[in-house]
Protein backbone atom coordinates (compact mmCIF):
# COMPACT_ATOMS: atom_id res chain seq x y z
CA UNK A 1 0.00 0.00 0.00
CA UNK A 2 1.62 3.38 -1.12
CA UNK A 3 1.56 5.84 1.35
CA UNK A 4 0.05 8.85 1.77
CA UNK A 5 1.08 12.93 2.36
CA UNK A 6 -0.17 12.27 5.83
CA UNK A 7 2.32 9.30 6.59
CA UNK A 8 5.37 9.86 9.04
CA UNK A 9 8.37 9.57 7.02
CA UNK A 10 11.90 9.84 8.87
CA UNK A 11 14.65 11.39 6.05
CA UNK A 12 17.84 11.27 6.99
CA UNK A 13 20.67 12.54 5.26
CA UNK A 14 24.62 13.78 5.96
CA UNK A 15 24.68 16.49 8.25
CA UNK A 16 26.87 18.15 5.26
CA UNK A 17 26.95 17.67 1.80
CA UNK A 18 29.18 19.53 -0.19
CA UNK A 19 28.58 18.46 -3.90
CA UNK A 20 30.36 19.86 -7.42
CA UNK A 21 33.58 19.46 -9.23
CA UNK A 22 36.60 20.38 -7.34
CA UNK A 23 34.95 20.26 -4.27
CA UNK A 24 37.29 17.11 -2.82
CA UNK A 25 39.88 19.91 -0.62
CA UNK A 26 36.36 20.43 1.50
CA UNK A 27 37.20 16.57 3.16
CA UNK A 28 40.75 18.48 5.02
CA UNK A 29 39.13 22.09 5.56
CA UNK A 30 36.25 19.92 7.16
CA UNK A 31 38.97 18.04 9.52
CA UNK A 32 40.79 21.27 10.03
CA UNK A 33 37.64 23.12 11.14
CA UNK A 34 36.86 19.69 13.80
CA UNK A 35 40.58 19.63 15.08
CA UNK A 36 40.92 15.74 13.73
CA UNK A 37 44.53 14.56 12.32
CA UNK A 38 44.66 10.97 12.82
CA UNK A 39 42.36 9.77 9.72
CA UNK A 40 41.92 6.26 8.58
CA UNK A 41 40.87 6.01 4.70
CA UNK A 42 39.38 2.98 3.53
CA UNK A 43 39.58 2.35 0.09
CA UNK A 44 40.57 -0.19 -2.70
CA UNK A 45 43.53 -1.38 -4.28
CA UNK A 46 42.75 1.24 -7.36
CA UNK A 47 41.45 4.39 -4.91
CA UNK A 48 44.69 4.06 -2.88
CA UNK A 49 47.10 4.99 -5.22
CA UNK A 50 45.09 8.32 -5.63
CA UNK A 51 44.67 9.63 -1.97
CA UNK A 52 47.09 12.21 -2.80
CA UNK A 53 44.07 13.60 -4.50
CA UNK A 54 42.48 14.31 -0.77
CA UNK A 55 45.04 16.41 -0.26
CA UNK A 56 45.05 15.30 3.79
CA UNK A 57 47.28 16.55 6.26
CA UNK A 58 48.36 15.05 10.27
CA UNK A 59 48.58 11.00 10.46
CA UNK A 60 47.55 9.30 7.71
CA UNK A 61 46.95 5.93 7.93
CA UNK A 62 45.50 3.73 4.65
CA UNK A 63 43.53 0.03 4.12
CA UNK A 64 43.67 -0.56 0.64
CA UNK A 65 42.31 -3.78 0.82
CA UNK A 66 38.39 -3.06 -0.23
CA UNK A 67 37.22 -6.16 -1.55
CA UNK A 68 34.17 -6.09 -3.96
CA UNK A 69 31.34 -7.69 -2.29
CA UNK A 70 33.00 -7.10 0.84
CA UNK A 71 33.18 -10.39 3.41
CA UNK A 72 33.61 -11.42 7.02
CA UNK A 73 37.35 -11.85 6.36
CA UNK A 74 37.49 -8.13 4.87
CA UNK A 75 35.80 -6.83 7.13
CA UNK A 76 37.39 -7.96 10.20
CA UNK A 77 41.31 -7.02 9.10
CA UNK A 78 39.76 -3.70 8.44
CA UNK A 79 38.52 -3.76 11.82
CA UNK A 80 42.10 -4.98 13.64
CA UNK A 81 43.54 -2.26 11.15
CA UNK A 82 41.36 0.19 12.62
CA UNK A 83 41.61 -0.61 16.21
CA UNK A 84 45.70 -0.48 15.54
CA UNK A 85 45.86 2.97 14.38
CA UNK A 86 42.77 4.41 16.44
CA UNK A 87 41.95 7.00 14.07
CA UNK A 88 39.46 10.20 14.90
CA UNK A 89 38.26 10.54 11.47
CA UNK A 90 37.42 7.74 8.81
CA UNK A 91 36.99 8.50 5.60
CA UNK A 92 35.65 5.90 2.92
CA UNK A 93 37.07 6.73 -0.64
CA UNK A 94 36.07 4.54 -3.36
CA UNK A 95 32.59 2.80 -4.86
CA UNK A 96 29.70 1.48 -2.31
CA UNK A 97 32.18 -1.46 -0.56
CA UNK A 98 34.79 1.04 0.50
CA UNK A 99 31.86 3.60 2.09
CA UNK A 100 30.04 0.89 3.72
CA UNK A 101 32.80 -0.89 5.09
CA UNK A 102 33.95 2.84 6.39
CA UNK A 103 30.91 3.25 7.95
CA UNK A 104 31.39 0.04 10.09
CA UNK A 105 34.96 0.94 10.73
CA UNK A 106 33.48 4.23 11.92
CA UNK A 107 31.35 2.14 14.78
CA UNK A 108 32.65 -1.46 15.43
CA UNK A 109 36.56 -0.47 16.96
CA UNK A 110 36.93 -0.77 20.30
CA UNK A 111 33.17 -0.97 20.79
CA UNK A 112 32.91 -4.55 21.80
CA UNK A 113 30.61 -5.43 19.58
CA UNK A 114 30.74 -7.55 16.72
CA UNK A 115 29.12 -7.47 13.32
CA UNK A 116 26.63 -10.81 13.86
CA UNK A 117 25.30 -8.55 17.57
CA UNK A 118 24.80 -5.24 15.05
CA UNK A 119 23.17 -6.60 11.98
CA UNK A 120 19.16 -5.84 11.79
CA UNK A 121 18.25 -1.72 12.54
CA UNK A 122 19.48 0.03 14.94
CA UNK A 123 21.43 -1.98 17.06
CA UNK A 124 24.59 -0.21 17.09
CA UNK A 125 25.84 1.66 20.73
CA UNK A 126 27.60 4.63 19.17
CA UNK A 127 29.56 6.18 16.94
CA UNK A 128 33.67 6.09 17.62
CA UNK A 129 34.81 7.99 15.08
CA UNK A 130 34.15 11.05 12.48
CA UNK A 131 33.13 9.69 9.07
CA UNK A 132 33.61 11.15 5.96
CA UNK A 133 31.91 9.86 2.65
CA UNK A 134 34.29 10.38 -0.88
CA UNK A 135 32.35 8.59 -3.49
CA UNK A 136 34.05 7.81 -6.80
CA UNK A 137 31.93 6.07 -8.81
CA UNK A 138 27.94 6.84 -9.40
CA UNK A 139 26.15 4.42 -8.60
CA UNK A 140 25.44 3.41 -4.72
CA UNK A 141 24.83 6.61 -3.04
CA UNK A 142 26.10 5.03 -0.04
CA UNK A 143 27.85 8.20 0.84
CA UNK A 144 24.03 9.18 1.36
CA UNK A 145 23.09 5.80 3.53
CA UNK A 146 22.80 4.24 6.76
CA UNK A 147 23.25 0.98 5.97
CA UNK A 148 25.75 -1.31 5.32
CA UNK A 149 26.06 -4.83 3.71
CA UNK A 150 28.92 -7.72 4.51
CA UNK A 151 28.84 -10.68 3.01
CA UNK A 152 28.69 -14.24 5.38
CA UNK A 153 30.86 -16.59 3.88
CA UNK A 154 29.77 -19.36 5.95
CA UNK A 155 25.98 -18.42 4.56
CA UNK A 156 26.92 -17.37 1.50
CA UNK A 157 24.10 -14.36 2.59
CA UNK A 158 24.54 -10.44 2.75
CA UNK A 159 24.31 -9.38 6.21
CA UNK A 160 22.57 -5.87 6.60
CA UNK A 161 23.44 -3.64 9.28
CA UNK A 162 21.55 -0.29 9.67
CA UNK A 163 22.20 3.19 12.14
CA UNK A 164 21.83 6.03 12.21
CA UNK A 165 25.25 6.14 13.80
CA UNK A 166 26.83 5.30 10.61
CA UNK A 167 25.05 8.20 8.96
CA UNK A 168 28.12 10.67 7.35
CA UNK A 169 29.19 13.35 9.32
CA UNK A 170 29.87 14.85 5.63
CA UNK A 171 29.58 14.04 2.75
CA UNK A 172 32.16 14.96 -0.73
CA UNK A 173 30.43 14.09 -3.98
CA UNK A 174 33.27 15.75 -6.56
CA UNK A 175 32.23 14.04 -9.94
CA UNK A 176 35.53 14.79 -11.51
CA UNK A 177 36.96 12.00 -9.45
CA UNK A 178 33.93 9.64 -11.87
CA UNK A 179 35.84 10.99 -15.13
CA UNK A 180 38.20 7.74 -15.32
CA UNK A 181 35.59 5.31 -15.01
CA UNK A 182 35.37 2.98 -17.77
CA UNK A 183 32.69 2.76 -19.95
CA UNK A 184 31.38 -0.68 -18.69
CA UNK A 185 31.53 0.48 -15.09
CA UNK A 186 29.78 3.41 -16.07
CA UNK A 187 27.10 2.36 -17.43
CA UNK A 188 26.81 -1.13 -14.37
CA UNK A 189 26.61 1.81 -11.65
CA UNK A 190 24.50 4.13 -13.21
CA UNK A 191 21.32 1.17 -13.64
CA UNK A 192 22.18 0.37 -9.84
CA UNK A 193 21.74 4.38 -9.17
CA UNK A 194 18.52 3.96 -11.73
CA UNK A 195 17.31 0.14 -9.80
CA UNK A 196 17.66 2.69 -6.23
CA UNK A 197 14.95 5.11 -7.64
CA UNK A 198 12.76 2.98 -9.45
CA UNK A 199 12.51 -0.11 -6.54
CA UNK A 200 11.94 3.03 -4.02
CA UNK A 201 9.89 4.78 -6.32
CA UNK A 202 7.55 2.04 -7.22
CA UNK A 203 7.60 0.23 -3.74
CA UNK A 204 4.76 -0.52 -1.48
CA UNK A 205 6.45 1.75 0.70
CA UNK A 206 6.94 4.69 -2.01
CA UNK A 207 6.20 8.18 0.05
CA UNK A 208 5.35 11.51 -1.95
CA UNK A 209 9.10 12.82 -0.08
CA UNK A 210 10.90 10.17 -1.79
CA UNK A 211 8.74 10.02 -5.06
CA UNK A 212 10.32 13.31 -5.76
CA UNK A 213 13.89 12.44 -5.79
CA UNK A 214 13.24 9.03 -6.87
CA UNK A 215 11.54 10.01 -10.27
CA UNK A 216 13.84 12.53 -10.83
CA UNK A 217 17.06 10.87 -9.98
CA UNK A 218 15.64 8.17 -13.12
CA UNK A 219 15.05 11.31 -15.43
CA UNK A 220 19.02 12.08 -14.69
CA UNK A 221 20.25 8.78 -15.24
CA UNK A 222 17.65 8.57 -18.41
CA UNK A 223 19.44 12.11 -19.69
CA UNK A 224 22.98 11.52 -18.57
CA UNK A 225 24.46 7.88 -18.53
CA UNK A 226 24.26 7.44 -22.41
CA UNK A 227 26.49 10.45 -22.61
CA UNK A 228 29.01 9.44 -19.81
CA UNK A 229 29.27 6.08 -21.92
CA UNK A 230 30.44 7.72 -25.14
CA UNK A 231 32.42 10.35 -23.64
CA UNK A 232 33.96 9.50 -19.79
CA UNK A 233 35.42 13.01 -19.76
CA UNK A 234 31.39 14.78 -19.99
CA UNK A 235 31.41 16.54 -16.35
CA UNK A 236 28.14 17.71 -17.31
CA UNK A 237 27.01 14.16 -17.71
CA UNK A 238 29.21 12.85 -14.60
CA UNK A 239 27.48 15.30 -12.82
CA UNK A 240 24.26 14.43 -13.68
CA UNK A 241 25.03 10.77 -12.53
CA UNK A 242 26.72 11.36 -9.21
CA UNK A 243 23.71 13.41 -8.28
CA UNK A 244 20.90 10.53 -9.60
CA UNK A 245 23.14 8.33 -7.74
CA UNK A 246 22.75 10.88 -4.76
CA UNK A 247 19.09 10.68 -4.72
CA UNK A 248 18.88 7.03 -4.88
CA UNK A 249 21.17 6.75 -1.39
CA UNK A 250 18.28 9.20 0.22
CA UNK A 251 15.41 6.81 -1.07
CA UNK A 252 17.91 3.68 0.47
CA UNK A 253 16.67 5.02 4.12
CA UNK A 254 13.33 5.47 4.67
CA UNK A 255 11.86 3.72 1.88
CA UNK A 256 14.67 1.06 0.57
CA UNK A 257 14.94 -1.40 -2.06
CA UNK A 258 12.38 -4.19 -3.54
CA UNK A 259 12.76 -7.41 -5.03
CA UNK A 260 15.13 -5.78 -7.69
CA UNK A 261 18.14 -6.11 -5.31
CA UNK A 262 17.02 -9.52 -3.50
CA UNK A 263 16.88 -11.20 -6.78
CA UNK A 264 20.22 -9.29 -7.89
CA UNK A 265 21.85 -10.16 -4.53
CA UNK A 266 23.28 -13.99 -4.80
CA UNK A 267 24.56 -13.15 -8.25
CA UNK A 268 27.24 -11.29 -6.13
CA UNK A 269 26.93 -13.40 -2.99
CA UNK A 270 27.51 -16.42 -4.71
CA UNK A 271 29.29 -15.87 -8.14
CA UNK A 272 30.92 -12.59 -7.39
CA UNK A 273 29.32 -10.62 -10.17
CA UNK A 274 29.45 -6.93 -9.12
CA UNK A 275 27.01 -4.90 -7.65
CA UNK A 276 25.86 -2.62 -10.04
CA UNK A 277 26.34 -5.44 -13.17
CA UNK A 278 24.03 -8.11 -11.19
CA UNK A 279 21.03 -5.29 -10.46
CA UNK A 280 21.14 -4.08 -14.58
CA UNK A 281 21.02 -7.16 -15.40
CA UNK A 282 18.01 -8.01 -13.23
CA UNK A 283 16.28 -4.73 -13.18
CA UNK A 284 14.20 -5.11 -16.65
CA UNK A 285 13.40 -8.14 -15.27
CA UNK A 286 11.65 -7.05 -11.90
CA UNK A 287 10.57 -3.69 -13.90
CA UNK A 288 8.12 -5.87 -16.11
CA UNK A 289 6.90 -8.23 -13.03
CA UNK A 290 6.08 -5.37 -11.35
CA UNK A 291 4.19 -3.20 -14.25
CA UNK A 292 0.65 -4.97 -13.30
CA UNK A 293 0.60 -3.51 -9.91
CA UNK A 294 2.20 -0.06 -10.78
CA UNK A 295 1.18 0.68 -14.51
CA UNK A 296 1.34 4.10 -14.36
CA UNK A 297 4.28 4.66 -11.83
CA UNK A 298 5.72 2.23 -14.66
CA UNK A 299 4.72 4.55 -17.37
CA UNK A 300 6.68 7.19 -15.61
CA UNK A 301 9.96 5.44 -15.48
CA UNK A 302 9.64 4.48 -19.12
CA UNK A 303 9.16 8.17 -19.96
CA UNK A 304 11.91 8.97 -17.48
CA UNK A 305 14.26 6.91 -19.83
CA UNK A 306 12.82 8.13 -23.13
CA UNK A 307 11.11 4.81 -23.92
CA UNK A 308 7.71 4.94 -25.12
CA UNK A 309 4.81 3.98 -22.42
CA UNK A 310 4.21 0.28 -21.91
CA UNK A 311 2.18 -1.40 -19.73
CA UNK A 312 2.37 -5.27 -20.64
CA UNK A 313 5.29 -6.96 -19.22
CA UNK A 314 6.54 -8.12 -22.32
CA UNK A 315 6.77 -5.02 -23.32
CA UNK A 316 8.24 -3.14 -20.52
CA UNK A 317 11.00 -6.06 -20.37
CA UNK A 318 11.51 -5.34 -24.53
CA UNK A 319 11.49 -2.09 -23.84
CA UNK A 320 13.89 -1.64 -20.62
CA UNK A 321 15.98 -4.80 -21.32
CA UNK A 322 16.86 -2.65 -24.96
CA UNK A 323 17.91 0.39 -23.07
CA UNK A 324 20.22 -1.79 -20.65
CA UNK A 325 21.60 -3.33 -23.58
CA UNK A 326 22.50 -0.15 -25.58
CA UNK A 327 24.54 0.69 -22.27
CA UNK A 328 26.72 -1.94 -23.38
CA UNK A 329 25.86 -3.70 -19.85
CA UNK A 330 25.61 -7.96 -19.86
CA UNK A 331 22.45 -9.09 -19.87
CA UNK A 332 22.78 -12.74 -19.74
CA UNK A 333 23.30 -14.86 -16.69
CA UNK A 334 25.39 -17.51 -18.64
CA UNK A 335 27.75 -15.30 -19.81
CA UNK A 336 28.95 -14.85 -16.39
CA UNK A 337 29.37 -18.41 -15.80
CA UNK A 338 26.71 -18.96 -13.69
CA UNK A 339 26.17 -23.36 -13.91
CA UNK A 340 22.19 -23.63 -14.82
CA UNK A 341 21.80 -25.81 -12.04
CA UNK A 342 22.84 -23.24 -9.25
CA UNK A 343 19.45 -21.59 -10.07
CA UNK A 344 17.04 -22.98 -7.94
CA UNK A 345 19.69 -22.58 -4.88
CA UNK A 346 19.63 -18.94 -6.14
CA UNK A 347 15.81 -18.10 -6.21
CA UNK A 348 15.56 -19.97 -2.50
CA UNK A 349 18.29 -17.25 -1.38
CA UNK A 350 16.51 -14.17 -2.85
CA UNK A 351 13.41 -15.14 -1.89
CA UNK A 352 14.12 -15.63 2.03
CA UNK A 353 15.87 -11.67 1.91
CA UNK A 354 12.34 -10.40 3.09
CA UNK A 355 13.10 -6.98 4.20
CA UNK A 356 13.21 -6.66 0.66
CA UNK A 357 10.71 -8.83 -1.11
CA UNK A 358 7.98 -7.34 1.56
CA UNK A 359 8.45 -4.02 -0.02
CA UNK A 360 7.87 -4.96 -3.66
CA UNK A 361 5.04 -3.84 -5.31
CA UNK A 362 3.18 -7.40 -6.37
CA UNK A 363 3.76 -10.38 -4.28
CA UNK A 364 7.38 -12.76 -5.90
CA UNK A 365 7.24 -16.13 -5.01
CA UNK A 366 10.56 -18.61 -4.70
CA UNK A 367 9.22 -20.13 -8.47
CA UNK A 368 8.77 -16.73 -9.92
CA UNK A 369 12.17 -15.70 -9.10
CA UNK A 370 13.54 -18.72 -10.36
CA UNK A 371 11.46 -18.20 -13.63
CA UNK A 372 13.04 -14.59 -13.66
CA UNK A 373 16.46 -16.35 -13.19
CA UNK A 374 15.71 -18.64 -16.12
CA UNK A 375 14.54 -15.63 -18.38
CA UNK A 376 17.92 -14.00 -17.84
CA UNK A 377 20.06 -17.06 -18.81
C-alpha cells in the first residue's frame, strides 16, 4: 500500500553535503575546522594509489584492501587495522564497498561489539569515530546511507546492518573523481543508481518525499548515462550521474529497495558478479513483473528513460531490457558463468531476503524468481 502525504516519514541525510567538481579539498578544511589529524581512509587497491588527491594533512593511515562484495574476512582485518591505528576521522574513498565498510569501521573499533550482535536496525551503541563519505563512482549513493552490507561466507548471505550512527558526518560528492571510469563500469553503476529510484519509487512503501527524488534521480540517469558512456570526460554528464546516484542513497533510508536487489543479490553473494552489473542485469526483469501492480508509476519510469509507455510486461522487459543493452551492460546470466543448475539454490536465497521482497510492489514467489532467473540465462 503506497503511502500517503499524511504518513510519518523519517529522512535522513549527511549532516553536510558539499557536492560539485573540485569540491574534494572540502574533506581536510572539514577536519581542520573539527581539530581531527589521525584519519583512517578505507579504500581499494585502485582508490589508494590516488589519496594524494584528498590532499590530507596530520597522520595518515591507509587500508587498501576493499574487496568487492566485501566479506567477514574483509571486514574484520579492516577492523584490527582500525583498532591499531585508532583513528578520529574515517573516511571511505572509493565505490559502495569502501563507504560501507567505512561506515562500520566508523562504529565497530573498540566498541565490543561484533558485526553478527549489530546486523538488523538500529542496534549499534555509538559512533567512535568522524566519518567522511568520498564517493568515486555513481552508482550506490552510499555516501548518502545508513546501511551497510557484509557478506557471510559461511551463509553465503549479505548481512545488513543499519544506524543512524553510521550516517556521514559529511559528505564529498566531486564528480571529476567519476571521469576515469570505464565505460562498462559506467554504465553497471549508473542502472544500480537507476534500480535505487525505481525499486523506491515504485515500492509498497513509495512516500510523496521520496517520489520526488526518486523520479527525478531516473530522469538524470535517463538524460545523462548514455552520454558518460560515449564520452567518460562529460562533467556535465558525470554530474548528472553522481547526483541521480545521490538521490537514490536518500530513497535507500526510509523507503529502501524491492525485489530488484534480493533477486540481484546472490549473483554477487555467490558468483561474485558486481554490484551494479548483477542489479542491470536483473532490473528489466523485476521492472516488467512489477508493471501490473504499478502501470502508471511504470509509465513514468519508461518516460523517465525516453522509452515509449508500456504497460504489458513483455513489453516493458523489450522495452527496458533494450535500453540496458544499448549501455553496453551484460544481460545474460550464462555469460557470467553462472552453472544452470545453481538456479534454484539462487531463487531460495533471494526469496528468504524479506526486508526486501515485503516491499515490492506485487507479491514474488521462490518459483517466480527462479522463472526470472531462467529468463535471464
Amino acid at each position: 500500500m503506497t503511502f500517503g502525504l499524511s504518513t510519518p516519514i523519517d529522512l535522513v541525510r549527511p549532516a553536510r553535503i558539499v557536492f560539485g567538481s573540485g569540491t574534494l579539498p572540502a574533506v581536510q578544511r572539514w577536519l581542520d575546522e573539527q581539530g581531527l589529524t589521525r584519519v583512517l581512509v578505507v579504500a581499494d587497491a585502485f582508490n589508494a594509489t590516488r589519496i594524494d588527491l584528498l590532499r590530507l594533512t596530520g597522520t595518515v593511515s591507509v587500508f587498501a584492501d576493499v574487496r568487492p562484495e566485501p566479506d567477514l574476512p574483509n571486514l574484520e582485518a579492516l577492523i584490527a587495522h582500525a583498532e591499531k591505528v585508532q583513528a578520529q576521522a574515517v573516511i571511505g574513498f572509493g565505490g559502495g564497498s569502501a563507504m560501507d565498510l567505512a561506515k562500520l569501521a566508523a562504529v565497530l573499533p573498540g566498541s565490543g561489539q561484533t558485526l553478527h550482535e549489530v546486523v538488523g536496525p538500529e542496534k549499534v551503541a555509538a559512533k567512535r569515530a568522524a566519518l567522511i563519505q568520498v564517493p568515486t563512482t555513481a552508482g550506490t549513493g552510499s555516501e548518502a546511507g545508513t546501511r551497510a552490507l557484509v557478506t557471510d561466507p559461511a551463509t553465503q548471505n549479505k548481512l545488513a546492518v543499519q544506524s543512524l550512527h553510521m550516517l556521514a558526518d559529511i559528505a564529498v560528492i566531486d564528480p571529476d573523481l567519476t571521469l576515469t571510469v570505464p565505460p562498462a563500469v559506467t554504465a553497471a553503476t549508473g542502472v544500480d543508481a537507476l534500480a535505487h529510484c525505481v525499486e523506491a519509487f515504485t515500492s509498497r512503501k513509495s512516500h510523496p518525499a521520496i517520489d520526488l527524488y526518486a523520479l527525478e534521480g531516473a530522469r538524470l540517469v535517463g538524460r545523462h548515462l548514455a552520454r558518460a558512456i560515449e564520452d567518460g570526460g562529460d562533467r556535465e554528464a558525470r554530474a548528472g550521474l553522481a547526483l541521480a546516484s545521490l538521490y537514490g542513497g536518500f530513497c535507500l533510508g526510509p523507503v529502501n529497495t524491492t525485489a530488484g536487489h534480493a533477486v540481484a543479490y546472490p549473483l554477487g553473494s555467490r558468483h561474485h558478479i558486481a554490484h551494479g552489473a548483477a542489479n542491470a542485469l536483473i532490473f528489466p526483469h523485476v521492472l516488467a513483473f512489477n508493471a501490473p501492480a504499478v502501470p502508471e508509476k511504470t509509465a513514468l519510469v519508461l518516460e523517465a528513460l525516453g522509452l515509449p509507455a508500456a504497460q504489458e510486461p513483455a513489453a516493458v522487459l523489450a522495452a527496458a531490457g533494450g535500453w540496458c543493452r544499448a549501455l553496453g551492460c551484460e544481460m545474460r546470466l550464462s555469460a557470467y558463468d553462472v552453472p544452470r543448475d545453481d538456479l534454484p539454490v539462487m531463487a531460495s536465497e533471494a526469496h528468504a531476503i524479506r526486508r526486501l521482497l515485503d516491499n515490492n510492489p506485487r507479491d514474488l514467489s521462490r518459483d517466480e524468481i527462479l522463472a526470472i532467473y531462467q529468463s535471464a540465462y
